[in-house]
C-alpha atoms as a PDB file:
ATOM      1  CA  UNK A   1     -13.688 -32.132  37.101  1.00  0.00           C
ATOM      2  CA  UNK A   2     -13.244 -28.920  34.927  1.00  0.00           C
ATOM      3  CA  UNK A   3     -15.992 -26.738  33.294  1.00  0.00           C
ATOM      4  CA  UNK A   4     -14.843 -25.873  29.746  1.00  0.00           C
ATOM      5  CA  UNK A   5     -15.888 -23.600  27.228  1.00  0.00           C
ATOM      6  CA  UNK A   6     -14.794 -24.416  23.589  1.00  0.00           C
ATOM      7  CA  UNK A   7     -15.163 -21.244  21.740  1.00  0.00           C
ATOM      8  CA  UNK A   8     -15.469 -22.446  18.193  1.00  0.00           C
ATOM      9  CA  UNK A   9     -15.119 -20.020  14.917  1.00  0.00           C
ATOM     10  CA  UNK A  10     -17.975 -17.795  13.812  1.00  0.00           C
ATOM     11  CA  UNK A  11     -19.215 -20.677  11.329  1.00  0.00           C
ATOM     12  CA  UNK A  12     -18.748 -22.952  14.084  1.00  0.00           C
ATOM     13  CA  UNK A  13     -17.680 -25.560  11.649  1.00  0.00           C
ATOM     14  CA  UNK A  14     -13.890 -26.348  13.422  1.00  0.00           C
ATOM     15  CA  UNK A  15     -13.336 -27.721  16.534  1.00  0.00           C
ATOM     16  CA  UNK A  16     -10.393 -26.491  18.069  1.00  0.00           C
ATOM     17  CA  UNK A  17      -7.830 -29.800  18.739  1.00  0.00           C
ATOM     18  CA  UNK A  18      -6.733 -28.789  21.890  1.00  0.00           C
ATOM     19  CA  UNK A  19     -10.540 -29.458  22.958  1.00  0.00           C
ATOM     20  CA  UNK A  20     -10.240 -32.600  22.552  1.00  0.00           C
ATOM     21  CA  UNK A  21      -8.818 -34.211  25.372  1.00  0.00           C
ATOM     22  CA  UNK A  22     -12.127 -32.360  27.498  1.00  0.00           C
ATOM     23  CA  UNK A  23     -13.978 -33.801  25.050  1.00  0.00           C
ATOM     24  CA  UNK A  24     -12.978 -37.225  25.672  1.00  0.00           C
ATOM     25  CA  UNK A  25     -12.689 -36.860  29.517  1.00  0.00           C
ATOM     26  CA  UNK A  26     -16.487 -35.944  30.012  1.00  0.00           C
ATOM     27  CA  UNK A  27     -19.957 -37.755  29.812  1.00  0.00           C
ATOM     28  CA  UNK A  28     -21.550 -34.136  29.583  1.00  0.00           C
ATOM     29  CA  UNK A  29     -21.141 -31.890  26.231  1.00  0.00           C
ATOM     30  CA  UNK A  30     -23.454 -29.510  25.682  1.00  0.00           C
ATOM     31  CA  UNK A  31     -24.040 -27.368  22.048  1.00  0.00           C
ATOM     32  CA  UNK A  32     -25.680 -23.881  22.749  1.00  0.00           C
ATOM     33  CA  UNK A  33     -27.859 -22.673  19.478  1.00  0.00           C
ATOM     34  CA  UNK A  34     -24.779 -21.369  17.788  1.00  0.00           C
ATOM     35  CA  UNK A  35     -23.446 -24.571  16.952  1.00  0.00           C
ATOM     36  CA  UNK A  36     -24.071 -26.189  13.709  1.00  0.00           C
ATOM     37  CA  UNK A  37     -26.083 -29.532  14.634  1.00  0.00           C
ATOM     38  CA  UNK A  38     -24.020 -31.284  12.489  1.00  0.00           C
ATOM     39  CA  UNK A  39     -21.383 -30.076  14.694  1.00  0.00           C
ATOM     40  CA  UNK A  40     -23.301 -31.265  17.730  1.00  0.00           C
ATOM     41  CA  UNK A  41     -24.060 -34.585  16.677  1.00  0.00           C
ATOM     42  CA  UNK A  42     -20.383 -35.140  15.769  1.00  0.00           C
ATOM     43  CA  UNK A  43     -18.511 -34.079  19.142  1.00  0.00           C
ATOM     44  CA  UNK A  44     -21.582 -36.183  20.804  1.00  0.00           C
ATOM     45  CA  UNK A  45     -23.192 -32.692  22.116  1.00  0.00           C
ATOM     46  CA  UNK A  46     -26.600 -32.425  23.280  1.00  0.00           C
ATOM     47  CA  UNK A  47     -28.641 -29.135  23.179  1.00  0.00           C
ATOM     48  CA  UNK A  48     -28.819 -27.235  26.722  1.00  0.00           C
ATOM     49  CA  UNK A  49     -27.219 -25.341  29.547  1.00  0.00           C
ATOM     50  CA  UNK A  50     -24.460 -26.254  31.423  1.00  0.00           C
ATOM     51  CA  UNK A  51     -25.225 -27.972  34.815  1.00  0.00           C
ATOM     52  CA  UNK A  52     -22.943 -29.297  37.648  1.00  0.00           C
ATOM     53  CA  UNK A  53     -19.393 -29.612  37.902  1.00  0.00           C
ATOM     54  CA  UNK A  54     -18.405 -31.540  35.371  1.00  0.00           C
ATOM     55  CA  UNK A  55     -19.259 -30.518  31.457  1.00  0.00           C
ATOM     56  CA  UNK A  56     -17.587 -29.097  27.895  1.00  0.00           C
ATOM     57  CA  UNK A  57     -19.515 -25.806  26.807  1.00  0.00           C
ATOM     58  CA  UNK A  58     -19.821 -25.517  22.482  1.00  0.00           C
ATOM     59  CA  UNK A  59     -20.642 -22.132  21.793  1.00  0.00           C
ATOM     60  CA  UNK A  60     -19.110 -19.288  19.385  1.00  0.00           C
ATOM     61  CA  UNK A  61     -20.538 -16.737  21.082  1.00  0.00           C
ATOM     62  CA  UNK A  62     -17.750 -16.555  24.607  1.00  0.00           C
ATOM     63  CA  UNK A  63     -19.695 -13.369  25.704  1.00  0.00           C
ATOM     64  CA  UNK A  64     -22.903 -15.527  26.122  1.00  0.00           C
ATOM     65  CA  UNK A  65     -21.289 -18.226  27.879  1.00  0.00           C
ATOM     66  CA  UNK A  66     -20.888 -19.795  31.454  1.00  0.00           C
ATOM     67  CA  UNK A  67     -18.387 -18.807  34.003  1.00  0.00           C
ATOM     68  CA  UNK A  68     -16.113 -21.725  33.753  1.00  0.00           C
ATOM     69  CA  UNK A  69     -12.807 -23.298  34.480  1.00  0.00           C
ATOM     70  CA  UNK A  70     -10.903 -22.944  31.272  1.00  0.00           C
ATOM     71  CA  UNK A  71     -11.627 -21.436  27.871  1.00  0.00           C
ATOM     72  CA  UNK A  72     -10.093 -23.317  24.489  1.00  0.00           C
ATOM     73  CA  UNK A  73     -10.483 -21.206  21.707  1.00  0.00           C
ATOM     74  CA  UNK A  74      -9.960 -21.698  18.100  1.00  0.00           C
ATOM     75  CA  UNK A  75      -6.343 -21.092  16.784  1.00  0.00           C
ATOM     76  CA  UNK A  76      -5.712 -18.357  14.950  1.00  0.00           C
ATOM     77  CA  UNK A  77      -6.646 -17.925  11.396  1.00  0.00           C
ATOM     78  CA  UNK A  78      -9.228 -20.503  11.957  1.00  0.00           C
ATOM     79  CA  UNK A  79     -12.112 -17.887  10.961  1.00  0.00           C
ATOM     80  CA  UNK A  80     -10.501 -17.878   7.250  1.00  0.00           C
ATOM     81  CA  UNK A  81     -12.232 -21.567   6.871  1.00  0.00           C
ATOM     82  CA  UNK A  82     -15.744 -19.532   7.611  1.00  0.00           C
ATOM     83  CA  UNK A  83     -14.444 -16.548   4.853  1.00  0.00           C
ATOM     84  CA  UNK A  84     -13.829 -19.454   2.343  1.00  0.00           C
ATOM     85  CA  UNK A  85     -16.867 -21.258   3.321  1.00  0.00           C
ATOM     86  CA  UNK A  86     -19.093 -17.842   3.136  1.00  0.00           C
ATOM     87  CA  UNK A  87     -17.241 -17.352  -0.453  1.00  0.00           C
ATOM     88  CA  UNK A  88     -18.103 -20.721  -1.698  1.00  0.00           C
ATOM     89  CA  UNK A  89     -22.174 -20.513  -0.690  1.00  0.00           C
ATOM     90  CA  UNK A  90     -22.260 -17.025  -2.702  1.00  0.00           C
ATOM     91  CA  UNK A  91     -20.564 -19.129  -6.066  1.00  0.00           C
ATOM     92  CA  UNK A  92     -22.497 -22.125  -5.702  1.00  0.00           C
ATOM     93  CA  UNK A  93     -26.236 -22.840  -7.032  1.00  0.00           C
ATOM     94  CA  UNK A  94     -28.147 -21.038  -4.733  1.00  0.00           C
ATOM     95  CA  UNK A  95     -26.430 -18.405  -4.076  1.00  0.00           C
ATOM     96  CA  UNK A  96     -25.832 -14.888  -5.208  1.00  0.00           C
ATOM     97  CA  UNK A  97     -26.525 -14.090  -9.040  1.00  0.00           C
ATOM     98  CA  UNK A  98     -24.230 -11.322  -9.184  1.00  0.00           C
ATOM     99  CA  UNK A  99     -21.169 -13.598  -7.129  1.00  0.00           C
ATOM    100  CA  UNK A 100     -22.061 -16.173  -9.352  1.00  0.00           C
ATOM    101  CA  UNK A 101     -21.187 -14.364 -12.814  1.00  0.00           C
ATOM    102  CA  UNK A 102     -18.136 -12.327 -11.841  1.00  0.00           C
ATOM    103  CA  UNK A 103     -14.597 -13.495 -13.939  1.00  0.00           C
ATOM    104  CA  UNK A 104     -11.046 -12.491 -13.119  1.00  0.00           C
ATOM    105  CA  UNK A 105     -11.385  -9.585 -15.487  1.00  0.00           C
ATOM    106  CA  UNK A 106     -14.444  -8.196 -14.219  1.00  0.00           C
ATOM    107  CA  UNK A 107     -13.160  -7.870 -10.622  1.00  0.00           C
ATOM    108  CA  UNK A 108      -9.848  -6.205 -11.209  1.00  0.00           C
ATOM    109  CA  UNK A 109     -11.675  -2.808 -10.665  1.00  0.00           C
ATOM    110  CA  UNK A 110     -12.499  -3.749  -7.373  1.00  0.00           C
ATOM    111  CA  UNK A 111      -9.135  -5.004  -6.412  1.00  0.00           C
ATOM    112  CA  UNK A 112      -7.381  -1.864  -7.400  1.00  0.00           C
ATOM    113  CA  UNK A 113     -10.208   0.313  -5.785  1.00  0.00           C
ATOM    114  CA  UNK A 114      -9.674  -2.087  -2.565  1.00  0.00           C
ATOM    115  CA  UNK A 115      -6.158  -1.929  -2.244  1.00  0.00           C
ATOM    116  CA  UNK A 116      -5.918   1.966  -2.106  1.00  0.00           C
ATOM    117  CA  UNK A 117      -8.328   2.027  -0.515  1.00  0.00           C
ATOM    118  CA  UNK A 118      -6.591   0.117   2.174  1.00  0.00           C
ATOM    119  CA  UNK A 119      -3.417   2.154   0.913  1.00  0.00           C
ATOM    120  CA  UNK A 120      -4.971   5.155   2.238  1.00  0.00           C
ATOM    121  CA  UNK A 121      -6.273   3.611   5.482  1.00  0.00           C
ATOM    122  CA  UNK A 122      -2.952   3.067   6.805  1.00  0.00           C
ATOM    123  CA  UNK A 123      -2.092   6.455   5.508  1.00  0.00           C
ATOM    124  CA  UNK A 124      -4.429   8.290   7.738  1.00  0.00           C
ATOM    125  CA  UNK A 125      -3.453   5.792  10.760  1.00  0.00           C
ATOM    126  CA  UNK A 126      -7.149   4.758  10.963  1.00  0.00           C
ATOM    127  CA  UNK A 127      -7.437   0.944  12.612  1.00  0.00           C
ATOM    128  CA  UNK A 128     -10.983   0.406  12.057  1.00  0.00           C
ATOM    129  CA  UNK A 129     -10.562   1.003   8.795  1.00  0.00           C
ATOM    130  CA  UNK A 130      -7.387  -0.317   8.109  1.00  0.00           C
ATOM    131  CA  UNK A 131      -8.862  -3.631   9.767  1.00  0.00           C
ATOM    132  CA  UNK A 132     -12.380  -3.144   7.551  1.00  0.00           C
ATOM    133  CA  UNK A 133     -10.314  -2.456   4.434  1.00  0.00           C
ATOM    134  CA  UNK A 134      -7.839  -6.136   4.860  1.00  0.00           C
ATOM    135  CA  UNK A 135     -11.448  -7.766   4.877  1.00  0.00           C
ATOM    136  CA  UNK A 136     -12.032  -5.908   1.796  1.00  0.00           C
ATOM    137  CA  UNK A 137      -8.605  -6.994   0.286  1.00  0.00           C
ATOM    138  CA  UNK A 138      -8.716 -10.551   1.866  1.00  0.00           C
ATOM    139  CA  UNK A 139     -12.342 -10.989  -0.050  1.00  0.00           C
ATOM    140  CA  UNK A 140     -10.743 -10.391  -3.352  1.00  0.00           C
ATOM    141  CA  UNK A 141      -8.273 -13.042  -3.050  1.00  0.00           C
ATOM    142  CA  UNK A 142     -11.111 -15.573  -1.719  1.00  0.00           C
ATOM    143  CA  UNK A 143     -12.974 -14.720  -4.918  1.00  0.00           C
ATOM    144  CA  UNK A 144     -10.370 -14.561  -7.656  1.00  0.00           C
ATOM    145  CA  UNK A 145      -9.096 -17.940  -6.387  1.00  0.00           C
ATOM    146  CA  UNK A 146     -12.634 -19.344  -5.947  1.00  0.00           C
ATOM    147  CA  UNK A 147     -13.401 -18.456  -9.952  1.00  0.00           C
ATOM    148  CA  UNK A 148     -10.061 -20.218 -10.745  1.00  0.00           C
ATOM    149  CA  UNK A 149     -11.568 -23.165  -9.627  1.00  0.00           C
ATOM    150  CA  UNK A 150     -14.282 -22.954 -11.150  1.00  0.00           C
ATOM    151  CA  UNK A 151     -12.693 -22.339 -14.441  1.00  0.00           C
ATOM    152  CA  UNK A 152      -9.888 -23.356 -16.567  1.00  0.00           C
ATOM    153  CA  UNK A 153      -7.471 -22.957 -14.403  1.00  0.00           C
ATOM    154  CA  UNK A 154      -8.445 -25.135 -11.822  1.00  0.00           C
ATOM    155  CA  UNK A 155      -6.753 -24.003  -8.803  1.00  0.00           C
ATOM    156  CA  UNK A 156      -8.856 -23.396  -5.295  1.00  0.00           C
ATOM    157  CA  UNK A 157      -7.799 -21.474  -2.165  1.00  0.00           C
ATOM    158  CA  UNK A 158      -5.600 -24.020  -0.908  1.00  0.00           C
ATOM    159  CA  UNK A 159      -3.009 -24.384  -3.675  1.00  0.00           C
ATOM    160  CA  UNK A 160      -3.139 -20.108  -3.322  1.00  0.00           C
ATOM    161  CA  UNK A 161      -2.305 -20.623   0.118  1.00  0.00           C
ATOM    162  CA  UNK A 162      -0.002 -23.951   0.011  1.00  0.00           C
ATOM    163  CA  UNK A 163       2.054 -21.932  -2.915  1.00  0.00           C
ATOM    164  CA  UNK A 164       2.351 -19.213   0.018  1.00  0.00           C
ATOM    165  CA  UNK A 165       3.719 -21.491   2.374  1.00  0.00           C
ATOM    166  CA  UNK A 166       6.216 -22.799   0.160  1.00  0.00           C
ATOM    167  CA  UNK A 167       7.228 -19.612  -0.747  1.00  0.00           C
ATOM    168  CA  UNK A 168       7.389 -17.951   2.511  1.00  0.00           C
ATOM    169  CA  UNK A 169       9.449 -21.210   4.004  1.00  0.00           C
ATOM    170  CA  UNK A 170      11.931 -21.230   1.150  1.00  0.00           C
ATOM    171  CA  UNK A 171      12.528 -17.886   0.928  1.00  0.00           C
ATOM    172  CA  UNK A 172      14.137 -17.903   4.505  1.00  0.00           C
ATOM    173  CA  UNK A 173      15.953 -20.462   5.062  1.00  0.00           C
ATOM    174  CA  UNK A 174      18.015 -19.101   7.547  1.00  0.00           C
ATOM    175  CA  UNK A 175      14.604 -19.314   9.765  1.00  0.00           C
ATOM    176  CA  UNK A 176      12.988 -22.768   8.535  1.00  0.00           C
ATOM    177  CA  UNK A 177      16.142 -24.312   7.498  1.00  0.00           C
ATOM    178  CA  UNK A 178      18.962 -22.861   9.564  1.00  0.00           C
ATOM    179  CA  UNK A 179      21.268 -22.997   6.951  1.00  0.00           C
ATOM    180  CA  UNK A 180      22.585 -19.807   6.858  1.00  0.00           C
ATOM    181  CA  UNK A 181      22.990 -16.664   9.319  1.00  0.00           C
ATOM    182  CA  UNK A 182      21.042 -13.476   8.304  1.00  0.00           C
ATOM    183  CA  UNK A 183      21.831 -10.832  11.030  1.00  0.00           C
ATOM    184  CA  UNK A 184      19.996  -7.072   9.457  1.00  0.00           C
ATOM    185  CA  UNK A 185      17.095  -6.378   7.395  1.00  0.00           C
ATOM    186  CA  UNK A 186      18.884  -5.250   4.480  1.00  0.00           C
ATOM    187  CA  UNK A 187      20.986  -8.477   4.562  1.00  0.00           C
ATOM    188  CA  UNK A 188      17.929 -10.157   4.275  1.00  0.00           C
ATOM    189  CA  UNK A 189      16.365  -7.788   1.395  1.00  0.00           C
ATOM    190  CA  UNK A 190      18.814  -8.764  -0.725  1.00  0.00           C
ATOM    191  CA  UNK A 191      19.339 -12.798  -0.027  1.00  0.00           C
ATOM    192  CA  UNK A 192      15.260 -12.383  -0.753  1.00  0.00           C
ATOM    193  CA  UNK A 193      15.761 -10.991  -4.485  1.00  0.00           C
ATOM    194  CA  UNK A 194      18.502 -13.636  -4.693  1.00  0.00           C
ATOM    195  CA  UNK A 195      16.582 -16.031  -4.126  1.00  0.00           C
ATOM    196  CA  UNK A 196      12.990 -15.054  -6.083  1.00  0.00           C
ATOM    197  CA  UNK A 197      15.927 -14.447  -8.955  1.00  0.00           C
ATOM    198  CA  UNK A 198      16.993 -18.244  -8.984  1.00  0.00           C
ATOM    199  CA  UNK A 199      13.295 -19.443  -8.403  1.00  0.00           C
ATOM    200  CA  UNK A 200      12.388 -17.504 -11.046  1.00  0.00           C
ATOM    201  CA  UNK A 201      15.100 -17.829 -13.412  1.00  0.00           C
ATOM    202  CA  UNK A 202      14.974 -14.211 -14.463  1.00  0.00           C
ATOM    203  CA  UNK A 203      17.175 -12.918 -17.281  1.00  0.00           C
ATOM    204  CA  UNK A 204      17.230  -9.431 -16.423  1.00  0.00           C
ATOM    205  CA  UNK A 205      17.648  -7.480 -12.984  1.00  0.00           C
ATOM    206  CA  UNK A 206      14.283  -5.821 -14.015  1.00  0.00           C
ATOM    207  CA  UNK A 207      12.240  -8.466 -15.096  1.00  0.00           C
ATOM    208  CA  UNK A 208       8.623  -9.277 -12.777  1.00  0.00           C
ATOM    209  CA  UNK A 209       8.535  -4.994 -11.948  1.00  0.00           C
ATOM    210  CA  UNK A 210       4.680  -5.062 -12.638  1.00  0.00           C
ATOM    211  CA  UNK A 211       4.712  -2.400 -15.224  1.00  0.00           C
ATOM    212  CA  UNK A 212       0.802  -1.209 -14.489  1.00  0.00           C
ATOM    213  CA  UNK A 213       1.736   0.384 -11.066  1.00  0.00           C
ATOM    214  CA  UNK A 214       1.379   3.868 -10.957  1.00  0.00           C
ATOM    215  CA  UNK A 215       4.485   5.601 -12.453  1.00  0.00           C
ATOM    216  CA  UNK A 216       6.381   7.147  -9.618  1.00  0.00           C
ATOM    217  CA  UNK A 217       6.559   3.966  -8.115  1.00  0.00           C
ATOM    218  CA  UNK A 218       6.924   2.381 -10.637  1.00  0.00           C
ATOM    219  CA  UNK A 219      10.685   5.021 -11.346  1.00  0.00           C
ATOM    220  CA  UNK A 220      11.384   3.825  -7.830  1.00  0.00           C
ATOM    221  CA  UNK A 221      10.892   0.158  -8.212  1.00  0.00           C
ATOM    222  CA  UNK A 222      12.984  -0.033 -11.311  1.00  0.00           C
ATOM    223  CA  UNK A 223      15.661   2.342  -9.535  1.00  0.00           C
ATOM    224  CA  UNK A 224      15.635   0.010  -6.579  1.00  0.00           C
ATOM    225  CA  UNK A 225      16.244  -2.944  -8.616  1.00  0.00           C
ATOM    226  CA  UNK A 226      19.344  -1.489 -11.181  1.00  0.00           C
ATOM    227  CA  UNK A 227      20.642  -0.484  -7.972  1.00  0.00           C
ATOM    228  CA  UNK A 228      21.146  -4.133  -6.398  1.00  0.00           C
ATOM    229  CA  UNK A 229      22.787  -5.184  -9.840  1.00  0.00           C
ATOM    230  CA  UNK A 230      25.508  -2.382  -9.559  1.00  0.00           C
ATOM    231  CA  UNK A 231      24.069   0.104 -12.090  1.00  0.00           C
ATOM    232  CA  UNK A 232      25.616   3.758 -11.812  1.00  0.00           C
ATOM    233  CA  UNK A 233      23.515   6.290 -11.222  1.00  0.00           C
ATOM    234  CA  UNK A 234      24.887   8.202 -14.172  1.00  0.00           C
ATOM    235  CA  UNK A 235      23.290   5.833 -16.539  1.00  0.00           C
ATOM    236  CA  UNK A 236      19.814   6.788 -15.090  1.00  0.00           C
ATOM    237  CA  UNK A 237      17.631   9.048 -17.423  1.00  0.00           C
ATOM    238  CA  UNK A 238      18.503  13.003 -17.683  1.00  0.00           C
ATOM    239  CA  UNK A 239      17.333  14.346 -20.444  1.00  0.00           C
ATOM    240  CA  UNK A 240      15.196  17.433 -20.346  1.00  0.00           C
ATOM    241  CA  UNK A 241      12.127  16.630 -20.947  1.00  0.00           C
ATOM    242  CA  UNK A 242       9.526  15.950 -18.113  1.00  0.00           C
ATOM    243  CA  UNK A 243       9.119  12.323 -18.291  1.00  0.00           C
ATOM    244  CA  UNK A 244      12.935  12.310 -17.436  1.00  0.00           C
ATOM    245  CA  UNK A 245      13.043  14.911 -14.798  1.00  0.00           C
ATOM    246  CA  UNK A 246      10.240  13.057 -12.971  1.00  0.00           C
ATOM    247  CA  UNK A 247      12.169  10.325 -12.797  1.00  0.00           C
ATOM    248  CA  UNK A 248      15.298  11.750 -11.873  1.00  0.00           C
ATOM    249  CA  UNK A 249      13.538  13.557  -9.088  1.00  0.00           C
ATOM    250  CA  UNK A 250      12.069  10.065  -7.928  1.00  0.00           C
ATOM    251  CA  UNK A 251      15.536   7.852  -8.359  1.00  0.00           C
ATOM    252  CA  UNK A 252      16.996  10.547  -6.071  1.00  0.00           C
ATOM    253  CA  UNK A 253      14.446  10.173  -3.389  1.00  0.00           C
ATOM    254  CA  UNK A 254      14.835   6.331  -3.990  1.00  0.00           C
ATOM    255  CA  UNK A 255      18.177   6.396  -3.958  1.00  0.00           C
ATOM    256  CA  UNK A 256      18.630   8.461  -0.182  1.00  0.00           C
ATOM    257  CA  UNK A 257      16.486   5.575   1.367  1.00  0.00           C
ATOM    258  CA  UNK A 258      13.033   7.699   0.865  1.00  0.00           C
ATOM    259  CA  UNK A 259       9.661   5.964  -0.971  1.00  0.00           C
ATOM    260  CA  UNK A 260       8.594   8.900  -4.117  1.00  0.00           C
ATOM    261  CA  UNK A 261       5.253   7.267  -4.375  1.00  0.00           C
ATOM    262  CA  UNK A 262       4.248   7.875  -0.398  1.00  0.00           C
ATOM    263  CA  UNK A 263       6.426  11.504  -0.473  1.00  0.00           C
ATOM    264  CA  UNK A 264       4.114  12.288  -3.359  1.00  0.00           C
ATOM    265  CA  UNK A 265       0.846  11.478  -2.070  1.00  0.00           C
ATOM    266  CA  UNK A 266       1.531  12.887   1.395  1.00  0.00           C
ATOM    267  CA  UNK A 267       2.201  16.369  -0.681  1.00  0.00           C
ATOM    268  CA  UNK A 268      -0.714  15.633  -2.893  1.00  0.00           C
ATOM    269  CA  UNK A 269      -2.925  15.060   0.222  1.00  0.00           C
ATOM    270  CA  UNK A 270      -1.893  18.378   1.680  1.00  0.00           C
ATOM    271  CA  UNK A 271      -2.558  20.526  -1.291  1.00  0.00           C
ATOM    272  CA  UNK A 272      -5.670  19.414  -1.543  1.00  0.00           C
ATOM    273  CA  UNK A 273      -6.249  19.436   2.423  1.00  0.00           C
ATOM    274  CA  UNK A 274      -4.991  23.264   1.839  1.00  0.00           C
ATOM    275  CA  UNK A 275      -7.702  23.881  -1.079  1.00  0.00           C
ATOM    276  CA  UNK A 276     -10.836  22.775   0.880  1.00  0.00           C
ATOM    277  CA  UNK A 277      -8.969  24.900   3.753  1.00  0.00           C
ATOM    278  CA  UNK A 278      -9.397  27.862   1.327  1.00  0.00           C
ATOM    279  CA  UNK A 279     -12.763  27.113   0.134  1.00  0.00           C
ATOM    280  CA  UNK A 280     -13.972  27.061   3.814  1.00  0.00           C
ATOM    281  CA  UNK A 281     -12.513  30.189   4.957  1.00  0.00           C
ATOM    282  CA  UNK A 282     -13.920  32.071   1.432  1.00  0.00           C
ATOM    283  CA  UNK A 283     -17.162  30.575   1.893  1.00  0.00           C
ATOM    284  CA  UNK A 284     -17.001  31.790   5.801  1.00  0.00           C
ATOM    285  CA  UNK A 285     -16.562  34.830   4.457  1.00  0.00           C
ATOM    286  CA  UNK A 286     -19.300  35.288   2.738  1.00  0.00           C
ATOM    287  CA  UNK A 287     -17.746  34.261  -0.484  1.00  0.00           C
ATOM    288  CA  UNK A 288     -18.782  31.575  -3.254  1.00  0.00           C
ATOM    289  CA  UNK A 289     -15.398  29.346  -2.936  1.00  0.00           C
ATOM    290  CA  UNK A 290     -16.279  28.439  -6.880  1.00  0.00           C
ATOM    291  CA  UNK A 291     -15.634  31.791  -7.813  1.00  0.00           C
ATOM    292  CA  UNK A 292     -12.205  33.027  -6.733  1.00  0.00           C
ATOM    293  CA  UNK A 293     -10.007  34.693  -8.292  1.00  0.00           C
ATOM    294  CA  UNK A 294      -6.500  34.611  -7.845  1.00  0.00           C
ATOM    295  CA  UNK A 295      -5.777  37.322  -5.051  1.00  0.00           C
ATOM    296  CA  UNK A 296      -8.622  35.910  -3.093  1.00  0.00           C
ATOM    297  CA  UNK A 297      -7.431  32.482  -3.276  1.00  0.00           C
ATOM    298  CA  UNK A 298      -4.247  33.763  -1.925  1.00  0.00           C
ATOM    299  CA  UNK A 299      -5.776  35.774   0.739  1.00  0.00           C
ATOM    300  CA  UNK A 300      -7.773  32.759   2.275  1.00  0.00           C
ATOM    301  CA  UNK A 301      -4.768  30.373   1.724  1.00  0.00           C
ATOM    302  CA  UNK A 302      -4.027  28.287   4.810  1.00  0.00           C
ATOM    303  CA  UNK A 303      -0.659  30.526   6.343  1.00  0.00           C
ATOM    304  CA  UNK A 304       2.384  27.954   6.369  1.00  0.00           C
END
C-alpha cells in the first residue's frame, strides 16, 4: 500500500478531495502539529509520525514531511479560504480594534496607494514585489467585501466572487458556451464592450469611464471608447488652450495603438531618475546638489 502526504492549505482548514480515496483506503492517518485538531478528529487522524508501509501523512508544512509515495496537494486558490478566514478573525469580536472600525470610505486611501503601488511594481519588472504588492491589492478586496457584510449592504466574499464568475463565463461565450467563433484579441475586445454594453444597458458609448482616474488616462479611455462607436477624430478637442492640447497629444498616442498614461510615467520616471543623477554627480563634486544654479545643473546633467 501507498505512503501519502496530503499537503493541506496554510490554515489547514481544507482537505484536498482528491485525498480522499487514500483516506478511505487506509486504517493509518496521521495529523502532524500543523493540522487543526478539529481537522484531525474529522479525517479520523491521530497525532504522530508516519510508520510502516501503509499510512496518509496531514501536514501543511511538505518541507517537513516524510519521503513518500505520492503527494496530493491542495488545488489551487485553495489558500484564499485561509485569506478570508484570516480577514474574518481581524473583524470579529476579538480581534483587531483598528480592522474592526475601518468603513468603505476610510480605506479608499489605501486602495489607491495599493494599486500603484502594485502599478509601479510591474513597472520596474520586480516579482517579489509585484507578488507582495497582489497580496496587498487582494487584502483590500477581502476587507471592503468583509465590511459589506457587515453593513447595509449585506454582501460577503462569495457573492464578490460568484458575481465574478458569472461575469467572466458570460462574457465569453465563445469559450463556456461555444456559441460563437472568436479567432484575435481585438475581435474579442470588442464582442467584450458589446456585451458589458447590453448587460449594462448603457445609453452612451462613454458611460461607466470611471471619471476619478488620473487624467491622461482618463483622455485615453474616453478616446478608446468614441473610437469603437465610429467617432471621427476631427470631432476630438483642439482648441488652444492646454487642457486641449494635452488631450490631443494623448488621443494621438491612443489612437496609434500606444497607452499615454504608461508613455507618461516612463518619461516622468526618467526625469526624475536624471535629477537624482545630477544631484549625485554635484554632490561628488564637492557641491551642495540644493544649491545649483542653472549652468551647473546643466554641467552635471546625465549626457543622453
Amino acid at each position: 500500500m501507498p505512503r501519502t502526504v496530503v499537503v493541506l492549505p496554510v490554515g489547514g482548514e481544507v482537505v484536498p478531495t482528491a485525498a480522499l480515496p487514500a483516506l478511505r483506503a487506509t486504517a493509518h492517518v496521521i495529523a502532524d502539529d500543523t493540522v487543526p485538531e478539529k481537522v484531525a478528529v474529522a479525517a479520523g487522524a491521530v497525532p504522530g509520525a508516519p510508520a510502516g508501509a501503509d499510512w496518509v501523512l496531514l501536514t501543511t508544512d511538505l518541507a517537513q514531511a516524510p519521503a513518500a509515495d505520492e503527494v496530493i496537494v491542495a488545488p489551487r486558490g485553495t489558500a484564499l479560504l485561509d485569506a478570508v478566514a484570516v480577514m474574518d478573525r481581524l473583524r470579529s469580536p476579538g480581534g483587531c480594534p483598528w480592522d474592526a472600525e475601518q468603513t468603505h470610505e476610510s480605506l479608499l486611501q489605501y486602495m489607491v496607494e495599493e494599486c500603484y503601488e502594485l502599478y509601479q511594481a510591474i513597472e520596474d519588472g520586480d516579482g517579489p514585489a509585484t507578488r507582495e504588492e497582489l497580496g496587498d491589492v487582494l487584502l483590500q478586496v477581502l476587507f471592503h467585501a468583509r465590511v459589506a457584510a457587515d453593513g447595509e449592504w449585506s454582501f460577503d466574499i462569495d457573492d464578490v466572487a460568484g458575481d465574478l464568475v458569472a461575469k467572466l463565463v458570460g462574457r465569453h461565450p465563445h469559450v463556456f458556451a461555444g456559441s460563437e467563433r472568436i479567432d484575435t484579441a481585438e475581435r474579442q475586445e470588442h464582442r467584450w464592450e458589446e456585451l458589458k454594453r447590453a448587460e449594462k444597458q448603457r445609453d452612451s458609448s462613454v458611460d461607466g469611464v470611471p471619471l476619478g482616474q488620473p487624467a491622461v488616462a482618463l483622455a485615453a479611455k474616453l478616446v478608446s471608447r468614441t473610437a469603437r462607436a465610429g467617432l471621427p477624430a476631427d470631432l476630438l478637442p483642439r482648441a488652444a488652450g492646454p487642457g486641449e492640447q494635452l488631450f490631443a497629444v494623448a488621443a494621438k498616442a491612443k489612437l496609434a495603438g500606444g497607452d499615454p498614461e504608461a508613455a507618461l510615467r516612463t518619461a516622468a520616471r526618467r526625469f526624475a531618475d536624471d535629477v537624482r543623477a545630477a544631484e549625485r554627480s554635484a554632490r561628488d563634486a564637492g557641491l551642495d546638489p540644493h544649491a545649483l544654479d542653472a549652468e551647473t545643473w546643466r554641467t552635471h546633467w546625465p549626457a543622453g
